[in-house]
N, C-alpha and C. Protein backbone atom coordinates (compact mmCIF):
# COMPACT_ATOMS: atom_id res chain seq x y z
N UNK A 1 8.47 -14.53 11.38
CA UNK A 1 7.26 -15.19 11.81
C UNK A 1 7.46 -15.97 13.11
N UNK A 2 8.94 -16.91 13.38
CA UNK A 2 8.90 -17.44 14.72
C UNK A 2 8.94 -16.52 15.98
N UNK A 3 9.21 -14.80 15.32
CA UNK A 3 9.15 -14.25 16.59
C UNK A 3 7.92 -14.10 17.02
N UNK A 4 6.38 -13.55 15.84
CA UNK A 4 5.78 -13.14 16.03
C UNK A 4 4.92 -14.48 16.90
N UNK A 5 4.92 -16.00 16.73
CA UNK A 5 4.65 -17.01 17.19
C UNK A 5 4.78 -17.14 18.23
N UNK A 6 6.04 -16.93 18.35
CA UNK A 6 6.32 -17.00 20.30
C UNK A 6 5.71 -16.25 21.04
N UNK A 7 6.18 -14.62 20.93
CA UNK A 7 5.44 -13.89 21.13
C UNK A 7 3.81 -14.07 21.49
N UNK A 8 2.98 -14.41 20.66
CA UNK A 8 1.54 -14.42 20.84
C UNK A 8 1.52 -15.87 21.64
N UNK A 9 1.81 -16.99 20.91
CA UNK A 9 2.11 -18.07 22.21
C UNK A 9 2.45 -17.60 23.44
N UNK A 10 3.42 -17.00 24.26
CA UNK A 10 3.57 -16.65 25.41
C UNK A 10 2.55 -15.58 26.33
N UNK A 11 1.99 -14.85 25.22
CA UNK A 11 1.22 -14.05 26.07
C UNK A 11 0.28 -14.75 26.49
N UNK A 12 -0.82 -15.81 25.61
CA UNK A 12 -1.67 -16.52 25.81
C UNK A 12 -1.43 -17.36 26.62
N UNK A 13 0.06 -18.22 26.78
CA UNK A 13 -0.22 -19.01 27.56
C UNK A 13 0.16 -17.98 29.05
N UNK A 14 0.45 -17.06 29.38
CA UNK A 14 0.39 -16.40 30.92
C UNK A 14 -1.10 -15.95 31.08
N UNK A 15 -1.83 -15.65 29.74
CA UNK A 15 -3.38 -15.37 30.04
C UNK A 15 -3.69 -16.35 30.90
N UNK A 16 -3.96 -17.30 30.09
CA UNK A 16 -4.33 -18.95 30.66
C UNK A 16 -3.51 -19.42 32.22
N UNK A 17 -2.30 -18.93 32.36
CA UNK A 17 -1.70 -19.42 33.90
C UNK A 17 -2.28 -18.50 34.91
N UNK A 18 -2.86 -17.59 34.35
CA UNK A 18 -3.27 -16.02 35.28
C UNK A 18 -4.99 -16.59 35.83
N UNK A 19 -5.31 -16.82 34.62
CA UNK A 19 -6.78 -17.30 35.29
C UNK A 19 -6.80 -18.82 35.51
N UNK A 20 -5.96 -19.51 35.06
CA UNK A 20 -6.03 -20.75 36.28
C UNK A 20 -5.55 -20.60 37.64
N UNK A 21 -4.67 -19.61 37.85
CA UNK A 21 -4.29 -19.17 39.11
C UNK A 21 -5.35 -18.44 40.05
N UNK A 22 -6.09 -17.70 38.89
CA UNK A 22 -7.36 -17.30 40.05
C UNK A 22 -7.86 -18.29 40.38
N UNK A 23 -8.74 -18.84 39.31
CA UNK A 23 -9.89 -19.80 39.98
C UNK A 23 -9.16 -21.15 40.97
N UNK A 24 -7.79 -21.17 40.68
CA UNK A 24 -6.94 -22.54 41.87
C UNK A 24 -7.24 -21.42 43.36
N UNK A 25 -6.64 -20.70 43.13
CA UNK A 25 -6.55 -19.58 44.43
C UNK A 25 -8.17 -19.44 45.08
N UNK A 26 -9.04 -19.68 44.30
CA UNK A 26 -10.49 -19.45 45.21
C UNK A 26 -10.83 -20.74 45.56
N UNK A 27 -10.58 -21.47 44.48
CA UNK A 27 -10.90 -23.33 45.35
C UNK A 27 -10.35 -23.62 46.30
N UNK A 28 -9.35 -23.43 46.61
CA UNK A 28 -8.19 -23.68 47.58
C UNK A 28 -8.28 -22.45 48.66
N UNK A 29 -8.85 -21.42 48.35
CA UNK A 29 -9.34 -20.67 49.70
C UNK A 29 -7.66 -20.05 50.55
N UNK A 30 -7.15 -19.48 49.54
CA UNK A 30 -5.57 -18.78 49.95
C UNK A 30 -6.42 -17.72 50.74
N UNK A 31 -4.98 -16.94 51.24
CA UNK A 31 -4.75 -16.07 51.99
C UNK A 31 -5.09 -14.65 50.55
N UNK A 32 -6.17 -14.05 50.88
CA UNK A 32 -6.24 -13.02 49.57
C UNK A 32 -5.89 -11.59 50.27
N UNK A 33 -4.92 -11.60 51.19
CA UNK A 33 -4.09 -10.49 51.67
C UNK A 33 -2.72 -10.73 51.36
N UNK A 34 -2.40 -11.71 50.11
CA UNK A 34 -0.78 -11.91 50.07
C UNK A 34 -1.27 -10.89 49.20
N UNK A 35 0.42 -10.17 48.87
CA UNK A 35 0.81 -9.47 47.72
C UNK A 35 0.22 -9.84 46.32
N UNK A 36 0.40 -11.24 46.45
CA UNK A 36 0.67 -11.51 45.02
C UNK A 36 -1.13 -12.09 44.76
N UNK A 37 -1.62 -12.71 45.28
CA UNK A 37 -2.91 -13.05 45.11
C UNK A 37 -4.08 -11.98 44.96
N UNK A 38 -3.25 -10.42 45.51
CA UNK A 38 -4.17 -9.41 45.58
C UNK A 38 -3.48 -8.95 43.88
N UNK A 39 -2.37 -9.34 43.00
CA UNK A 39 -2.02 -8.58 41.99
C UNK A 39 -2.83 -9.57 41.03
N UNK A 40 -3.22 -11.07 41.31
CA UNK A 40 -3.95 -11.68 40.24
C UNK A 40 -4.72 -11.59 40.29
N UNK A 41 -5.63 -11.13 41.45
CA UNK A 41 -6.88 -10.50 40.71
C UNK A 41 -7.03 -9.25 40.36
N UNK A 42 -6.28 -8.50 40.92
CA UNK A 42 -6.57 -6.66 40.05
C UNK A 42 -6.19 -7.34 38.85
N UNK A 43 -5.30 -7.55 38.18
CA UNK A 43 -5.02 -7.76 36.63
C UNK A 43 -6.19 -8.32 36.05
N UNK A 44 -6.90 -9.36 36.52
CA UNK A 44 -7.99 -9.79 35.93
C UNK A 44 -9.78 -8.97 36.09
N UNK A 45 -9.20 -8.49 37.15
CA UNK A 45 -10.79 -8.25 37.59
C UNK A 45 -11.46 -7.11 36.54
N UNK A 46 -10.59 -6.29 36.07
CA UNK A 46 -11.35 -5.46 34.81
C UNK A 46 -11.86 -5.99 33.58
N UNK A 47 -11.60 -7.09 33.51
CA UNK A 47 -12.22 -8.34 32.20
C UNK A 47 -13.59 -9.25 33.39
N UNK A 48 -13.12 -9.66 34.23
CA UNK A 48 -14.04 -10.73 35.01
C UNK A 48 -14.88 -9.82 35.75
N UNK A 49 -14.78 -8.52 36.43
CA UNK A 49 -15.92 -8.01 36.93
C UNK A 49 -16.76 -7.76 35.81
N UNK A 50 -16.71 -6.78 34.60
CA UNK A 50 -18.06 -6.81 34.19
C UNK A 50 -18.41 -8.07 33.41
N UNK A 51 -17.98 -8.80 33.50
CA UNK A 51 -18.46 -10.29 32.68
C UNK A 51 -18.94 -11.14 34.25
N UNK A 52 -18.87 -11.07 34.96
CA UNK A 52 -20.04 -11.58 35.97
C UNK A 52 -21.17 -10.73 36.21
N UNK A 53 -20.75 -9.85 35.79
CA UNK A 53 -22.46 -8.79 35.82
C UNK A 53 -23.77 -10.05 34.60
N UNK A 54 -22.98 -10.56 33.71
CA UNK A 54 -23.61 -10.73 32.56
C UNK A 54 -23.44 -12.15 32.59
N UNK A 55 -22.73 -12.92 33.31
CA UNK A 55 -22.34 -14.30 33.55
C UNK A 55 -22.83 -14.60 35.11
N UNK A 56 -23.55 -15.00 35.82
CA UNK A 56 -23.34 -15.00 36.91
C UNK A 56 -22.59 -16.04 37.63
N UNK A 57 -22.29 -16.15 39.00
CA UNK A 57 -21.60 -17.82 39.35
C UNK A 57 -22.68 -18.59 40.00
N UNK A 58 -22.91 -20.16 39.64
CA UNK A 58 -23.53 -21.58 39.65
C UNK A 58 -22.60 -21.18 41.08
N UNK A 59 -23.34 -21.46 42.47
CA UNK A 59 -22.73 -21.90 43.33
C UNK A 59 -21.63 -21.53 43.17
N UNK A 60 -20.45 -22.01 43.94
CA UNK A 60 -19.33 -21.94 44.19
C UNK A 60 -18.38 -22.24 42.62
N UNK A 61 -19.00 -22.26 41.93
CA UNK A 61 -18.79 -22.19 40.63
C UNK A 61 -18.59 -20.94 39.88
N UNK A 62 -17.07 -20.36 39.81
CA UNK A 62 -17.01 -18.99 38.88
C UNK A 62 -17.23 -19.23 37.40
N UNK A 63 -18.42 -19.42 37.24
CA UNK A 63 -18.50 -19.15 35.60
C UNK A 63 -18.14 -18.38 34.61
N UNK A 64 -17.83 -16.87 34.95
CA UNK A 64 -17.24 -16.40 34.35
C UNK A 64 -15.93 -16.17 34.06
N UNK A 65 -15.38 -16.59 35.03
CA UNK A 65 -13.89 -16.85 34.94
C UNK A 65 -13.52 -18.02 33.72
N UNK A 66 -14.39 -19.26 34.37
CA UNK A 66 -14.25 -20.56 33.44
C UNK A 66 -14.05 -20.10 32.10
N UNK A 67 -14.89 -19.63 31.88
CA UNK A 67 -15.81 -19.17 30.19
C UNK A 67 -14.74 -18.37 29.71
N UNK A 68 -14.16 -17.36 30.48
CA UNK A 68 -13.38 -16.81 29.75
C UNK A 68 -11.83 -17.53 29.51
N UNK A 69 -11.93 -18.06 30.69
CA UNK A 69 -10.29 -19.78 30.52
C UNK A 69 -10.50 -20.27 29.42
N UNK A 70 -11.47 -20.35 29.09
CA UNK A 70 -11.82 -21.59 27.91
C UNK A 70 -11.63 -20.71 26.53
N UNK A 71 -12.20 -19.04 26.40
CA UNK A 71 -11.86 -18.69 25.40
C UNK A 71 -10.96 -18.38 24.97
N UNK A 72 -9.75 -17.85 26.09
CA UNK A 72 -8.22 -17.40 25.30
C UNK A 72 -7.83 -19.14 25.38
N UNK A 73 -8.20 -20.37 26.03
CA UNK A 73 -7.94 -21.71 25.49
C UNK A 73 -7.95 -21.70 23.76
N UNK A 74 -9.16 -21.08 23.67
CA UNK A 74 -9.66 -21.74 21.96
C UNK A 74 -8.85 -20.76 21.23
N UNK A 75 -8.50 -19.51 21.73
CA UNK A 75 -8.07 -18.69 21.04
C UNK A 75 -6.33 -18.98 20.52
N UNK A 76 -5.58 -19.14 22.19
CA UNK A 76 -4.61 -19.69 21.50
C UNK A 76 -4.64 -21.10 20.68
N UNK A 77 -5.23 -22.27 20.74
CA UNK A 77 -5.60 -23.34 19.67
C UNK A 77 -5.46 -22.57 18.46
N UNK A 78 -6.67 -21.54 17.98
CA UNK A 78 -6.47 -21.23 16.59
C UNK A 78 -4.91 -20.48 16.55
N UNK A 79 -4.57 -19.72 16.89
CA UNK A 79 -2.92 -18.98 16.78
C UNK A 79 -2.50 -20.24 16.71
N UNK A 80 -2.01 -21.23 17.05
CA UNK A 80 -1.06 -22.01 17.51
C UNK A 80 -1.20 -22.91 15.94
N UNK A 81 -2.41 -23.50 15.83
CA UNK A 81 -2.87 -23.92 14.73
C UNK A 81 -2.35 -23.44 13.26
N UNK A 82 -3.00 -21.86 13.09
CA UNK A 82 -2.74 -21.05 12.29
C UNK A 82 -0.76 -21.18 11.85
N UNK A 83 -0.19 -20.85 13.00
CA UNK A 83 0.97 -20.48 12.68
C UNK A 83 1.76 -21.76 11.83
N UNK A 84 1.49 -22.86 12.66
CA UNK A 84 2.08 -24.43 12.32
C UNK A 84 1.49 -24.99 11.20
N UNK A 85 0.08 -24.86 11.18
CA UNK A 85 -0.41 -25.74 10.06
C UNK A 85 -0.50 -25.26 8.57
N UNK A 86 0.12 -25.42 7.51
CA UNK A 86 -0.44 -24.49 6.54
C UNK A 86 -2.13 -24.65 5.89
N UNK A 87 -2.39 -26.00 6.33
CA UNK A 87 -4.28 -25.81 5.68
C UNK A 87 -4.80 -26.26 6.79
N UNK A 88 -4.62 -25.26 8.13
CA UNK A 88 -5.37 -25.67 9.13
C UNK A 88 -6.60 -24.42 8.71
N UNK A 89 -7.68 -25.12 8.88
CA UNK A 89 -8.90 -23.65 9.04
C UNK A 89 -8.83 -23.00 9.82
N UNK A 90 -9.64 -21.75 10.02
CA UNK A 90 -9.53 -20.30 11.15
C UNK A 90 -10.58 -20.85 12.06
N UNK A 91 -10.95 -21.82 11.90
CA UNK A 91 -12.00 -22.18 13.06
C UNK A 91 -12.59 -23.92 12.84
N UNK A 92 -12.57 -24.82 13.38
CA UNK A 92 -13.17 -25.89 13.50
C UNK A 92 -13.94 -26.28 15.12
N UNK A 93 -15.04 -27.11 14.72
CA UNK A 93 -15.57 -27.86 16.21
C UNK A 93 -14.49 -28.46 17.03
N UNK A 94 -13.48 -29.32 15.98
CA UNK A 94 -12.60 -29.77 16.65
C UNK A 94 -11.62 -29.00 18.13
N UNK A 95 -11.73 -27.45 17.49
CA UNK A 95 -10.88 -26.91 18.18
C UNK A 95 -11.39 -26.68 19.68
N UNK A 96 -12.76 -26.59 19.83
CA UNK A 96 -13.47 -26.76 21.07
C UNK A 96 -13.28 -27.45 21.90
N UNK A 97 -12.69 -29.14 21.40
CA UNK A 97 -11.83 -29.88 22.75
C UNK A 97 -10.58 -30.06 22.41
N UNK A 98 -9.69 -29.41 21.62
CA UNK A 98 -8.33 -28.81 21.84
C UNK A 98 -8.44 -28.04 22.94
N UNK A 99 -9.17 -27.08 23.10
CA UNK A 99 -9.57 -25.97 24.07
C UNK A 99 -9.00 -26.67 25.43
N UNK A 100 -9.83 -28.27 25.42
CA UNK A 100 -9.67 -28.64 26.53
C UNK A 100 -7.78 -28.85 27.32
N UNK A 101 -7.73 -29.30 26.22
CA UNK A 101 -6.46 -30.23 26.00
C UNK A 101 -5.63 -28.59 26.31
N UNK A 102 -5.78 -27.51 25.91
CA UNK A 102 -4.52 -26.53 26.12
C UNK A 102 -4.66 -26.21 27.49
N UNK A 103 -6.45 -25.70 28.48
CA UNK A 103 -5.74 -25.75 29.69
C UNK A 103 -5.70 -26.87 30.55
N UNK A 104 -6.06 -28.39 29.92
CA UNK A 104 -4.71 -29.56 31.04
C UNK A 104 -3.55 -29.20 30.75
N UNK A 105 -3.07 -28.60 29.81
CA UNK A 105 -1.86 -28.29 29.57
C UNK A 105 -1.16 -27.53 30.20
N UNK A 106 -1.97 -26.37 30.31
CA UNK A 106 -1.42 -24.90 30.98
C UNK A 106 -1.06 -25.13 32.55
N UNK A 107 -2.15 -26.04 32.46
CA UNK A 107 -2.46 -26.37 34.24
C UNK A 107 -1.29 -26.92 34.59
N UNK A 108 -1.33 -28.40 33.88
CA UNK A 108 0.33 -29.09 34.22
C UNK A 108 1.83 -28.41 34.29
N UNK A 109 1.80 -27.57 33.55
CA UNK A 109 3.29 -26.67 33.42
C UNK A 109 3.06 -25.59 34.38
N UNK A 110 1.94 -25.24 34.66
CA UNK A 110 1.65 -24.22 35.80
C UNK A 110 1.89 -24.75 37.29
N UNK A 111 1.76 -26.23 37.21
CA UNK A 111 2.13 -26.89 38.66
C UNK A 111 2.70 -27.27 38.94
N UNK A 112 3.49 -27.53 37.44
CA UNK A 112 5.51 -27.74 37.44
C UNK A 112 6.06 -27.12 38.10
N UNK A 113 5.85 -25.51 37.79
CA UNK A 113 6.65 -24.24 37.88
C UNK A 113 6.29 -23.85 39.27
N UNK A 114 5.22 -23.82 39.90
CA UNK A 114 4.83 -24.12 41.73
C UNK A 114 5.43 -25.11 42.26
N UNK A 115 5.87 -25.88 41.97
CA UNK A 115 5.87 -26.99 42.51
C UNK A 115 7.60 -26.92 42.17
N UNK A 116 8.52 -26.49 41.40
CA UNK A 116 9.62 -25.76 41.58
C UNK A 116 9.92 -24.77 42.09
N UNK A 117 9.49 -23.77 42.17
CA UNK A 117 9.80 -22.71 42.96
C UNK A 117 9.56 -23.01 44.27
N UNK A 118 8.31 -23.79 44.33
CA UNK A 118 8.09 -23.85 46.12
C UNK A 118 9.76 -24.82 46.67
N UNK A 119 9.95 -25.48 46.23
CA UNK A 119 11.17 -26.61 46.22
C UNK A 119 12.18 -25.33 46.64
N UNK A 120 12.58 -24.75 45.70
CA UNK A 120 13.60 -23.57 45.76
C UNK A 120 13.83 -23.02 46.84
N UNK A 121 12.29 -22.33 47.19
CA UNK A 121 11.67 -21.26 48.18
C UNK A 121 12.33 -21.97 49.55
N UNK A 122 12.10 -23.53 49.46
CA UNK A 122 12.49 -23.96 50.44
C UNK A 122 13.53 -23.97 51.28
N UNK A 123 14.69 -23.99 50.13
CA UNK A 123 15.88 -23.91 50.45
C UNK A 123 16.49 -22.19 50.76
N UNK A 124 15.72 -21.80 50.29
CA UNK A 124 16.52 -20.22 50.39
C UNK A 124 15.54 -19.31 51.48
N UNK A 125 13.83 -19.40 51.89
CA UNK A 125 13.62 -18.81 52.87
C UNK A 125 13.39 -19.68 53.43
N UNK A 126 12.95 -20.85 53.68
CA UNK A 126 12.62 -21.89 54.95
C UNK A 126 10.74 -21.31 55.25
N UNK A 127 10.11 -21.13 54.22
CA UNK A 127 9.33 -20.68 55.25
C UNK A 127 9.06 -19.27 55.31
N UNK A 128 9.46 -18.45 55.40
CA UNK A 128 9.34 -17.37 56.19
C UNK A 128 8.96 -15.79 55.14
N UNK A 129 8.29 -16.49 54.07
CA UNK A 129 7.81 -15.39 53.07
C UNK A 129 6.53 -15.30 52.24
N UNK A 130 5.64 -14.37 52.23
CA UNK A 130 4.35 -14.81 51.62
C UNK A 130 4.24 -14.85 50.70
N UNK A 131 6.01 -15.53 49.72
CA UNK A 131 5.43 -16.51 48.44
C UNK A 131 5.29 -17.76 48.61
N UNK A 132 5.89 -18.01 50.20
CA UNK A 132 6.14 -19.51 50.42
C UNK A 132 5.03 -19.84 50.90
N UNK A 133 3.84 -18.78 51.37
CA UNK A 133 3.14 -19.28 52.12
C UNK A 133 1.71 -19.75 50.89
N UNK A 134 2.01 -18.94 49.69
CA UNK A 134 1.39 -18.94 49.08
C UNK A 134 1.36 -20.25 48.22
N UNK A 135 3.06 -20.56 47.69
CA UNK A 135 3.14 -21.36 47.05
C UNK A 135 2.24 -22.74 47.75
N UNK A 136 2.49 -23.01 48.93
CA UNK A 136 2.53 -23.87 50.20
C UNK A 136 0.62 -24.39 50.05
N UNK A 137 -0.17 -23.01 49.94
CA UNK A 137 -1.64 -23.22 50.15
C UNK A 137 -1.68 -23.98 48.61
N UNK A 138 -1.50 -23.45 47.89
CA UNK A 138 -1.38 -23.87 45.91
C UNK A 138 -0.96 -25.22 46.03
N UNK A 139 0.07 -25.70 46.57
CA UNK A 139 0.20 -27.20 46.17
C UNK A 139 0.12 -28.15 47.29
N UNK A 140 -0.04 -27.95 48.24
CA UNK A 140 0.06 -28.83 49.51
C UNK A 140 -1.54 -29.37 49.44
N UNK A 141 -2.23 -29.13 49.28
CA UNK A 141 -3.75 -30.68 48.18
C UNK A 141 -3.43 -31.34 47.69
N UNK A 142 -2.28 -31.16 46.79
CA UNK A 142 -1.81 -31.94 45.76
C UNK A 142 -0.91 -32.99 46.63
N UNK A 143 0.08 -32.12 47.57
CA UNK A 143 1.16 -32.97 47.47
C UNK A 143 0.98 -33.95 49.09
N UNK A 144 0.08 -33.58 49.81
CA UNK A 144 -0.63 -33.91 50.82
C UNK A 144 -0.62 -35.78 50.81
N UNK A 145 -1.81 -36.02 50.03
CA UNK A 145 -1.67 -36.86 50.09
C UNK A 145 -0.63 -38.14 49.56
N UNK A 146 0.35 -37.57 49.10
CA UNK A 146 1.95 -38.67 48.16
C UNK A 146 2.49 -38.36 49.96
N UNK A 147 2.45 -37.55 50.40
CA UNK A 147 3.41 -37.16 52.07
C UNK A 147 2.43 -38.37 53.26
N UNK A 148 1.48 -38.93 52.82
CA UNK A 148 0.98 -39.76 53.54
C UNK A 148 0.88 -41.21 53.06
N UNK A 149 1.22 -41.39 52.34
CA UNK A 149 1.54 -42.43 51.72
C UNK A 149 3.49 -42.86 52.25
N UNK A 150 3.91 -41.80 51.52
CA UNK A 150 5.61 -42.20 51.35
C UNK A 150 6.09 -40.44 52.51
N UNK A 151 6.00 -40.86 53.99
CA UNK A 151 6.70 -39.68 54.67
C UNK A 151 8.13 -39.39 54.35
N UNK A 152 7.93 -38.21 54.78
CA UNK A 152 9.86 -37.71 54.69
C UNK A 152 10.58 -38.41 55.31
N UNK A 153 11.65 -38.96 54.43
CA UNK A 153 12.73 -39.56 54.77
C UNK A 153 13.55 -38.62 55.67
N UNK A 154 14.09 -38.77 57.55
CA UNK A 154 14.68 -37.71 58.01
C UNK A 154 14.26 -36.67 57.27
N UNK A 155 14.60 -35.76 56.88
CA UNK A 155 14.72 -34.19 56.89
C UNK A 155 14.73 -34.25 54.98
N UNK A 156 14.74 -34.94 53.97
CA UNK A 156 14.02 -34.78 52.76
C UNK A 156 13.25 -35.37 52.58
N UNK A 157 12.09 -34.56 52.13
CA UNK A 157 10.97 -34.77 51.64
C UNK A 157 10.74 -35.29 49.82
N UNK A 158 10.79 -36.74 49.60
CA UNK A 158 10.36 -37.04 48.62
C UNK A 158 8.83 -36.86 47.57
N UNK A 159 8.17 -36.29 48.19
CA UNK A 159 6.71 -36.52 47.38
C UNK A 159 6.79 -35.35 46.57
N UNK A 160 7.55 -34.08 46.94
CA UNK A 160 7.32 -33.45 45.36
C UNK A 160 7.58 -33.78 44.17
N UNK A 161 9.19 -35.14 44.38
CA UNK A 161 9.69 -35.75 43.16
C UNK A 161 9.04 -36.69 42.96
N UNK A 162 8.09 -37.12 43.31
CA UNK A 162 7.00 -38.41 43.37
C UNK A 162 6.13 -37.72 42.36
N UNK A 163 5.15 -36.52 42.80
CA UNK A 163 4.25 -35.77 42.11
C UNK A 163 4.88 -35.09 40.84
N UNK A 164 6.25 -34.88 40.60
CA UNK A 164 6.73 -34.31 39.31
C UNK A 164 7.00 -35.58 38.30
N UNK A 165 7.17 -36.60 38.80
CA UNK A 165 6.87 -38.04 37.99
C UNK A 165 6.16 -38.52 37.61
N UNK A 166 5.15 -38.28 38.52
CA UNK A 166 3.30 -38.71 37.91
C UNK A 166 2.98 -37.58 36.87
N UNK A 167 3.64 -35.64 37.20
CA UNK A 167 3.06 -34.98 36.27
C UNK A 167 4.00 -35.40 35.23
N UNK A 168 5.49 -35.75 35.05
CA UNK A 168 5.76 -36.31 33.57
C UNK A 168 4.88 -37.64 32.87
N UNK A 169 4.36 -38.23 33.86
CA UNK A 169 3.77 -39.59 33.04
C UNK A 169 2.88 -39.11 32.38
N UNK A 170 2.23 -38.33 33.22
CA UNK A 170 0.56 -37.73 32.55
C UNK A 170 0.68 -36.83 31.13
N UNK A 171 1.83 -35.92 31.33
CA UNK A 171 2.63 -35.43 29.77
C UNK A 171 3.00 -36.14 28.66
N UNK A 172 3.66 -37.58 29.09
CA UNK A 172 3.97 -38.20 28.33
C UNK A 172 2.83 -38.97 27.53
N UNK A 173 1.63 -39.12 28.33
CA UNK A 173 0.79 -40.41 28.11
C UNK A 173 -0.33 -39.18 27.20
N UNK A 174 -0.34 -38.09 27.62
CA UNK A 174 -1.21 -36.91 27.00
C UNK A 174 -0.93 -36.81 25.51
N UNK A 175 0.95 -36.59 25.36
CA UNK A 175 1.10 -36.49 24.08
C UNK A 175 0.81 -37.79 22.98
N UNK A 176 0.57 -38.96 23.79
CA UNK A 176 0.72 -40.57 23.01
C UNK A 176 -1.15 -40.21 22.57
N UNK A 177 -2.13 -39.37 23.51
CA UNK A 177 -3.21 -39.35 23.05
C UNK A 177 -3.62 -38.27 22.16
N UNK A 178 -2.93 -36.83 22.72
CA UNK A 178 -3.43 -36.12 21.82
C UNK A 178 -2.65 -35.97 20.11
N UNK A 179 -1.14 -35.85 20.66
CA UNK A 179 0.22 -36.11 19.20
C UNK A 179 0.66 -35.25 19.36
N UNK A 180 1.28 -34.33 18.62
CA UNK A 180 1.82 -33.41 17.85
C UNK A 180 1.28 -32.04 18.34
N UNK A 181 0.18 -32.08 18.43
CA UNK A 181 -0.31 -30.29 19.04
C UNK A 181 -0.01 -30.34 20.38
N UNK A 182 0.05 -31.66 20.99
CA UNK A 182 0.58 -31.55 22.47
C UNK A 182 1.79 -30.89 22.99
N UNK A 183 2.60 -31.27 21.90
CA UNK A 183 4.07 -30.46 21.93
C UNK A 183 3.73 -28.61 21.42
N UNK A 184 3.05 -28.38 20.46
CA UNK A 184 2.85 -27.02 19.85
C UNK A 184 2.27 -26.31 21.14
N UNK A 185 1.57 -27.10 22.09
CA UNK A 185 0.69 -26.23 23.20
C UNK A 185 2.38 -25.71 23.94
């Protein structure tokens, strides 16, 4: 059973990093001639094109994308639920703002893992590759303004370890609100 757990946990949560990666990638207005920004949306677009036929987008608002974030959200909640709890039900209201709570979740570990690799990227191409350029459009909103506040010291740049401190506080202070499923997400 812990294989079959992981298992379905992991796929769900790359569902969930795949379409927060789209809809970050259209807010943020990337380069949609990188490699990789052209592979997250072919993977998605056979689920999200015909569900905007039938969903349309509010303004600059992808609704159908959202809608469907939110359902493999609720979906992994119940799996996650199911597997851990023995008298959890197959469905509660409650689980509707769990929903919420799994993609702040997804989101945060999704901007960990950018926000490491770009670090990496740094050291090994300098620059000079369109994951760096990619990573670079993805978190430089974020990390923008901590670099104007506290500039690079000479030649290291502190504000990504600034911004990976605020995202542990916000983890830490998440699990003191939500408990126990915070860790299961």
């Amino acid at each position: 059973m812990t294989s079959i757990f992981f298992l379905g946990k992991t796929v769900l949560t790359i569902c969930l990093y795949v379409l927060i990666l789209r809809l970050w990638m259209q807010r943020v207005r990337v380069n949609f001639y990188n490699p990789f920004t052209q592979f997250i949306v072919k993977i998605t677009q056979p689920i999200i094109g015909p569900l905007r036929k039938i969903i349309p987008s509010i303004g600059r608002i992808d609704t159908a994308t959202w809608i469907l974030l939110y359902l493999f959200a609720v979906i992994k909640i119940i799996f996650v639920l199911y597997f851990n709890l023995t008298n959890a039900p197959i469905f509660s209201t409650e689980y509707l703002l769990y929903a919420v709570a799994a993609i702040v979740h997804a989101a945060g570990n999704l901007l960990f893992w950018l926000l490491l690799f770009r670090a990496i990227m740094s050291w090994i191409s300098r620059g000079q590759s369109g994951a760096d350029e990619l990573l670079a459009q993805l978190t430089e909103p974020l990390i923008a303004p901590i670099r104007r506040i506290v500039p690079p010291i000479g030649i290291i740049d502190i504000s990504f370890m600034i911004f990976v401190f605020i995202l542990m506080f916000l983890n830490m202070l998440a699990f003191d609100l939500v408990g126990y499923l915070w860790i299961l997400l």
